[in-house]
Protein backbone atom coordinates (compact mmCIF):
# COMPACT_ATOMS: atom_id res chain seq x y z
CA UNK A 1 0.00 0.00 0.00
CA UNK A 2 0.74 3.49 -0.83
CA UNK A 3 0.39 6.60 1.49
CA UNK A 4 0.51 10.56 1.34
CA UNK A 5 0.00 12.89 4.13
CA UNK A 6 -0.49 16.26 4.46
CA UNK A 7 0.36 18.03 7.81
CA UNK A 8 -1.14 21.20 8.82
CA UNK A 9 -3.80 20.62 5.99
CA UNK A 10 -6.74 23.06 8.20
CA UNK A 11 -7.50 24.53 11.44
CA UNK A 12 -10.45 23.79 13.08
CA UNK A 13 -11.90 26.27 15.30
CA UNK A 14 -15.22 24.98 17.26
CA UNK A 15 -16.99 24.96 19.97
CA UNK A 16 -18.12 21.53 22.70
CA UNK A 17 -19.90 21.00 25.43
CA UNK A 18 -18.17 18.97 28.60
CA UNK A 19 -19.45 18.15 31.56
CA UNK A 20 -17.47 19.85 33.82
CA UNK A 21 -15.93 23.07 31.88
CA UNK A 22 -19.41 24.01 30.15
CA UNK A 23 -18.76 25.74 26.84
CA UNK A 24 -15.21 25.03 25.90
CA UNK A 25 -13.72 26.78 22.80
CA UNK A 26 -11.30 24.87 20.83
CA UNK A 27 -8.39 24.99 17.70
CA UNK A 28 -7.48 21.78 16.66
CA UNK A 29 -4.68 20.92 13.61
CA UNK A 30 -5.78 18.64 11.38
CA UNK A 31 -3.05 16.43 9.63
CA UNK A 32 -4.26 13.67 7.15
CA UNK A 33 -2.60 10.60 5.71
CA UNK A 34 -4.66 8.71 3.00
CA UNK A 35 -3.49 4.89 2.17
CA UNK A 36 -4.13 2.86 -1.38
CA UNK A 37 -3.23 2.13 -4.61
CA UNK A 38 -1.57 4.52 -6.95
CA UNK A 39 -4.39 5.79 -9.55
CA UNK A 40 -3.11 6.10 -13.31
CA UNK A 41 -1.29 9.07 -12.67
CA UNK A 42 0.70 7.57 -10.06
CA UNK A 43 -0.64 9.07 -7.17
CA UNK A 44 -2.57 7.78 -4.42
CA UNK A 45 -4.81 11.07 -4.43
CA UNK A 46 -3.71 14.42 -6.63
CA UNK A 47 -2.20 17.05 -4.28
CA UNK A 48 -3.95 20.16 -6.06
CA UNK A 49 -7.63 17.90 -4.92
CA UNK A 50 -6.45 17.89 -1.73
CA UNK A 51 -7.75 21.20 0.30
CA UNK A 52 -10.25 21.33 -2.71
CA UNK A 53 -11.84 17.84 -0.91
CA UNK A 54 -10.98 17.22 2.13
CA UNK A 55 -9.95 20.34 3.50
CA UNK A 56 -13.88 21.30 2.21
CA UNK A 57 -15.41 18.06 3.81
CA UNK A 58 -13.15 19.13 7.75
CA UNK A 59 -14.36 22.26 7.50
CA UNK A 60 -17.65 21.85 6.52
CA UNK A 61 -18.26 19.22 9.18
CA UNK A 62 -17.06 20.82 12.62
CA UNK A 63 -15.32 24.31 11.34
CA UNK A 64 -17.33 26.89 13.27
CA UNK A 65 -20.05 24.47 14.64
CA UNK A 66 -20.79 23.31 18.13
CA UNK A 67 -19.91 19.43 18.77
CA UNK A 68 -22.20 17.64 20.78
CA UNK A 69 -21.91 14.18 22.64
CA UNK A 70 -24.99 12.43 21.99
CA UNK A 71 -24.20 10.07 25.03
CA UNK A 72 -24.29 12.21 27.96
CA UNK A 73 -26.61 11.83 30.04
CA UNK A 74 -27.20 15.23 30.86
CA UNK A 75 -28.60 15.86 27.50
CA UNK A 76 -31.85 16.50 27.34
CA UNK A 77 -33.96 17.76 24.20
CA UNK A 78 -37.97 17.36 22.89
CA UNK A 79 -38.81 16.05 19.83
CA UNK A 80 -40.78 18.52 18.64
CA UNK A 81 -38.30 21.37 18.79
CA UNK A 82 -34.96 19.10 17.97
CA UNK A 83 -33.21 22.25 17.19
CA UNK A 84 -33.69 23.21 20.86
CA UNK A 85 -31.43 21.24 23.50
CA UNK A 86 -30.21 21.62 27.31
CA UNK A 87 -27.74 20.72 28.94
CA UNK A 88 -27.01 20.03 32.48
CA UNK A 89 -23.75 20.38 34.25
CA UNK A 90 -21.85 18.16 36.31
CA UNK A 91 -20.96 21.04 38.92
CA UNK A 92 -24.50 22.45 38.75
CA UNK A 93 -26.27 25.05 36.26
CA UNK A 94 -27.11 24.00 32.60
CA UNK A 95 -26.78 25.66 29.08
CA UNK A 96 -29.58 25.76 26.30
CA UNK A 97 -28.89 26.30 22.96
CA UNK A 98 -31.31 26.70 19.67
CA UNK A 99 -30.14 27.53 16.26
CA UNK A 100 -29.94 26.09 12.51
CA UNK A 101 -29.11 22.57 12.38
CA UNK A 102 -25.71 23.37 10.15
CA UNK A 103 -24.24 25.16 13.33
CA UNK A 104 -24.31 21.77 15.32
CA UNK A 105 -22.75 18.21 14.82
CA UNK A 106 -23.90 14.99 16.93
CA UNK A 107 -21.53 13.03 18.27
CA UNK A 108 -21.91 9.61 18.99
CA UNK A 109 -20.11 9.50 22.20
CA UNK A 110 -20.27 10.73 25.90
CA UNK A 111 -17.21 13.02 25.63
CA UNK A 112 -15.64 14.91 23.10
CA UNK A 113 -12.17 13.51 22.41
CA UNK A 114 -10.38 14.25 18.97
CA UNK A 115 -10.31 10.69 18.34
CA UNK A 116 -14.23 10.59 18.17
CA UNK A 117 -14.10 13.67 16.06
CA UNK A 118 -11.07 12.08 13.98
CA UNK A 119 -13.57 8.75 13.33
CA UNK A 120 -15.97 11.11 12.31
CA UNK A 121 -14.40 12.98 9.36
CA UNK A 122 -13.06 9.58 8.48
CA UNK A 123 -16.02 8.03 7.61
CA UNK A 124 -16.95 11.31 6.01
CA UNK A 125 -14.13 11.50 3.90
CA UNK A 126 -14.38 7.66 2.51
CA UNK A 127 -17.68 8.22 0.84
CA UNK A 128 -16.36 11.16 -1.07
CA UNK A 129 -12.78 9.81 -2.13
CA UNK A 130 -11.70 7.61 -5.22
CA UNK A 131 -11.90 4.14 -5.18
CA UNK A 132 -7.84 3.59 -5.04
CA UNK A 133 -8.05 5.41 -1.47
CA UNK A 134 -8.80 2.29 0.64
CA UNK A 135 -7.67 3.83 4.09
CA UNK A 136 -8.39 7.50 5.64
CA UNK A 137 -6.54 8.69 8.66
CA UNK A 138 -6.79 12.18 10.23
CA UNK A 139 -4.80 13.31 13.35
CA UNK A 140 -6.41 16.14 15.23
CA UNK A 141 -3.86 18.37 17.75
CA UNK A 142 -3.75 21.30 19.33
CA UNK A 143 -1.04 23.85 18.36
CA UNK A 144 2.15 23.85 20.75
CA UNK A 145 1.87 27.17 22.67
CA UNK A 146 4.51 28.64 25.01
CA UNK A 147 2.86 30.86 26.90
CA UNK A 148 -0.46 31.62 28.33
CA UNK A 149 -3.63 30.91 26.35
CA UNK A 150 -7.35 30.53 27.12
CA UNK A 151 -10.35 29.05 25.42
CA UNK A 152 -13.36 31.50 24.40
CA UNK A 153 -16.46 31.05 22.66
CA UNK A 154 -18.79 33.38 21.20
CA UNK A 155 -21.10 34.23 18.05
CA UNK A 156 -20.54 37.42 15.64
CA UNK A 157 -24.37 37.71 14.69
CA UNK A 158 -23.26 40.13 11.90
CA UNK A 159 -20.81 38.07 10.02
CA UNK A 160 -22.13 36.75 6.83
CA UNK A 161 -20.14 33.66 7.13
CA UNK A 162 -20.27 30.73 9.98
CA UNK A 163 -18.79 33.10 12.59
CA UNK A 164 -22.39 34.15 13.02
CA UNK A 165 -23.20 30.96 14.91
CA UNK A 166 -23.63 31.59 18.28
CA UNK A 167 -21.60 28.86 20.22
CA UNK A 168 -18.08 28.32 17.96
CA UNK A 169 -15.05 29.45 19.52
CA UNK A 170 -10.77 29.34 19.55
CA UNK A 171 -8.10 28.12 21.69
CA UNK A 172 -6.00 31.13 21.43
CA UNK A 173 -2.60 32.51 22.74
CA UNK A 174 -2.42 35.83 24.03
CA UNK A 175 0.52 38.34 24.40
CA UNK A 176 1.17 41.57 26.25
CA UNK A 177 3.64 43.57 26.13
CA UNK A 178 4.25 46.78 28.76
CA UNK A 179 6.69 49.19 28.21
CA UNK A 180 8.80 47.39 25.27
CA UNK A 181 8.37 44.43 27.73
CA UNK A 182 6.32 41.04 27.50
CA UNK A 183 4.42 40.95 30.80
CA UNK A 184 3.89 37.11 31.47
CA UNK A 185 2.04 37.78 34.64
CA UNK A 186 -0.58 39.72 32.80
CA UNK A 187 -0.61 37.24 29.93
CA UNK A 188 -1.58 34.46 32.66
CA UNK A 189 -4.13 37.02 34.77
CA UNK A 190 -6.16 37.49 31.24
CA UNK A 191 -5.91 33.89 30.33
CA UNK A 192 -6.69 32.72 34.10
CA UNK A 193 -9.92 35.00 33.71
CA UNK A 194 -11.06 33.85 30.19
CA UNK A 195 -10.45 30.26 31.46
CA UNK A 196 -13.48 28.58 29.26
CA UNK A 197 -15.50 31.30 29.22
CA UNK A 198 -18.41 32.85 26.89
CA UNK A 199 -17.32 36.23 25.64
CA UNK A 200 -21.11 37.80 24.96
CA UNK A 201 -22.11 41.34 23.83
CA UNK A 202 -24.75 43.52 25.93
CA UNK A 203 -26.67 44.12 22.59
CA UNK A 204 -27.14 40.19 22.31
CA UNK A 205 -28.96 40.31 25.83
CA UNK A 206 -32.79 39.30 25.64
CA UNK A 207 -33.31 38.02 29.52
CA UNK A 208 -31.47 38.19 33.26
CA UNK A 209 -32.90 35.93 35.59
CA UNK A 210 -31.98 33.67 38.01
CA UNK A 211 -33.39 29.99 37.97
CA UNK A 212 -35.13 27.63 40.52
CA UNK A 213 -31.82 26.16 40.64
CA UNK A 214 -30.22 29.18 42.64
CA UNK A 215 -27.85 29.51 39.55
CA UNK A 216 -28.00 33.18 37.55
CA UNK A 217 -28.50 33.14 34.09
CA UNK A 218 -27.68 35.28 31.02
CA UNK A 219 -29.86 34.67 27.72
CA UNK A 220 -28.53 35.80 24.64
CA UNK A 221 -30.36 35.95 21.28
CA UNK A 222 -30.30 37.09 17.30
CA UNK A 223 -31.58 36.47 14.24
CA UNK A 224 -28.45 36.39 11.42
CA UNK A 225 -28.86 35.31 7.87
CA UNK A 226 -28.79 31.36 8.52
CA UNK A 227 -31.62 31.55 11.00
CA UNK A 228 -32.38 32.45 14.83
CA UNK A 229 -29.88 31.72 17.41
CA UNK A 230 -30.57 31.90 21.49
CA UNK A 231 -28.11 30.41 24.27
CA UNK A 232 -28.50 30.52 28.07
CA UNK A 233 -25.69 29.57 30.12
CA UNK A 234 -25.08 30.74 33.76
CA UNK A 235 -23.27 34.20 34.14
CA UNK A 236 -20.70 33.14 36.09
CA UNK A 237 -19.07 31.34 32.36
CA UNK A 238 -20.38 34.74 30.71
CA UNK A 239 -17.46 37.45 30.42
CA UNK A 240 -19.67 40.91 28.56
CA UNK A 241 -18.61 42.98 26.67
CA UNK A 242 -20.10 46.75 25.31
CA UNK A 243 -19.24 45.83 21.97
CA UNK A 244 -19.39 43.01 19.71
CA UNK A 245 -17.08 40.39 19.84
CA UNK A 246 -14.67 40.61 16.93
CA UNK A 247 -10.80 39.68 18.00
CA UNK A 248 -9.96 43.20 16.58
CA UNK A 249 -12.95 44.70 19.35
CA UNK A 250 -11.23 41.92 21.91
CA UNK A 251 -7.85 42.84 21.55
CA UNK A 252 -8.85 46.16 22.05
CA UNK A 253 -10.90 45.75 24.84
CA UNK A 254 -8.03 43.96 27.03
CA UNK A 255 -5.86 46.89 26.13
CA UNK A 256 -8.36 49.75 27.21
CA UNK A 257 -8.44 47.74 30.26
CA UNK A 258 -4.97 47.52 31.20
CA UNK A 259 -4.29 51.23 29.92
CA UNK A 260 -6.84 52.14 32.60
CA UNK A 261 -5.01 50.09 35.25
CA UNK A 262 -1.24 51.04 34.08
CA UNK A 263 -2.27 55.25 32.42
CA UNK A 264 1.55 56.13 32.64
CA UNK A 265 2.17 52.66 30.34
CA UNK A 266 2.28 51.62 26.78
CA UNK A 267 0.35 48.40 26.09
CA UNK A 268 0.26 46.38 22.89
CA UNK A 269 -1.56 43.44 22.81
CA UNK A 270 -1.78 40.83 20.78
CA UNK A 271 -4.78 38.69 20.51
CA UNK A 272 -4.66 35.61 18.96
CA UNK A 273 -8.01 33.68 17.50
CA UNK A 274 -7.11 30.50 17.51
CA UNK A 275 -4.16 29.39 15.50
CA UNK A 276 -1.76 32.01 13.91
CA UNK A 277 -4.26 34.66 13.12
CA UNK A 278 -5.70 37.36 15.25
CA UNK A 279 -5.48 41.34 16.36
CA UNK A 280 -3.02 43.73 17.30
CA UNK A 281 -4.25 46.80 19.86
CA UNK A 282 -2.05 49.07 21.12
CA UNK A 283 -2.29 52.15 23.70
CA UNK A 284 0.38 54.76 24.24
């Protein structure tokens, strides 16, 4: 048998519910090797097909979507609104969550693990390949980060693309410089804080209540151009913002807040969303 990989083929940036963390934000790598007999070119699968298929079939699958483990048994959802699901937590509190059904994938499993997700896009990926490719293998992995990073969800109801769904997030890195200076101890106080956390905008507030389970609540909801969206999750995993949530408004936002709490410093800040892209804010 024949095989061709391709590392660093996509980054997948998505959100998943656990148990224990809530709403978790994630970047995952996705590398792919594909196994079989060489076609009459003499290739197992033509290079230039290669982000034009697969790459499409990753993204289109999880990319921007919130992964959900069919098998936990806090999961709890009514037939006759199936777009419409809650979620209860293992610490207490729960999340709901309504929108299109292309802004959520099932998963057939009681935790999200990249392997699960890996099988996934596996079988996918078999029913759309040639008949020489007998064997798909993807490898999912987070990027190696030294430094301090957090995980953040959140929905951009204005973006005309997936960002507008309103649970997908990033496992990002952040850095901050003071004075010329990286500031480690400030990278790890903003990462510390945004610890799995929902990064929501005021204007996306509908409701403020707090439930028969003791627990607060924040409601957020919108109507973009792939349909209505609403999420409730408890405000302690709710970090607000005045504006929306763009990682241009973000990285400005953690640099008007450390210009307020260092005035006689010059910040720069540089927000990543997810892997190797992001914004740059800086305050003199």
């Amino acid at each position: 048998m024949n095989h061709l990989f391709v590392d660093n083929l996509t980054v997948i940036d998505f959100a998943y519910l656990d148990p224990s963390r809530g709403l978790v934000g994630e970047s995952w790598i996705a590398d792919v090797v594909l196994g079989g007999e060489l076609d009459d070119q003499g290739m197992v699968f033509d290079f230039s097909l290669v982000k034009r298929t697969i790459k499409r079939v990753i993204d289109e699958r999880v990319d921007h979507r919130l992964v959900i483990p069919r098998g936990y048994q806090g999961l709890h959802w009514n037939e006759e609104t199936p777009d419409t699901f809650l979620w209860d937590l293992a610490g207490g509190g729960r999340i709901e969550h309504r929108s299109p059904d292309e802004a959520v994938v099932w998963l057939s499993s009681d935790r999200v693990l990249p392997s699960a997700v890996a099988a996934l896009l596996e079988k996918e990926l078999k029913a759309v390949l040639p008949a020489n490719v007998t064997t798909v293998e993807i490898s999912l992995r987070e990027d190696v980060i030294e430094g301090a990073y957090y995980h953040y969800v959140h929905g951009l109801k204005k973006h005309l693309g997936n960002c507008q769904r309103i649970a997908h997030g990033h496992r990002s890195p952040i850095r901050i410089d003071r004075n010329g200076h990286r500031d480690y101890d400030l990278e790890r106080r903003w990462a510390k804080l945004w610890q799995d956390i929902y990064v929501g905008t005021e204007e996306d507030v509908t409701r403020r209540y707090v439930g028969e389970d003791g627990f607060a609540y924040i409601t957020f909801e919108y109507e973009a151009n792939q349909g209505e969206f609403a999420l409730t999750l408890p405000e302690s995993r709710v970090y607000m913002l005045a504006t929306d949530t763009t990682v241009e408004l973000i990285a400005a936002h953690i640099a008007d807040e450390l210009k307020a709490e260092f005035p006689e410093d010059e910040i720069r800040v540089k927000a990543y969303e997810g892997v190797g892209k992001g914004a740059i804010a800086a305050r003199v």
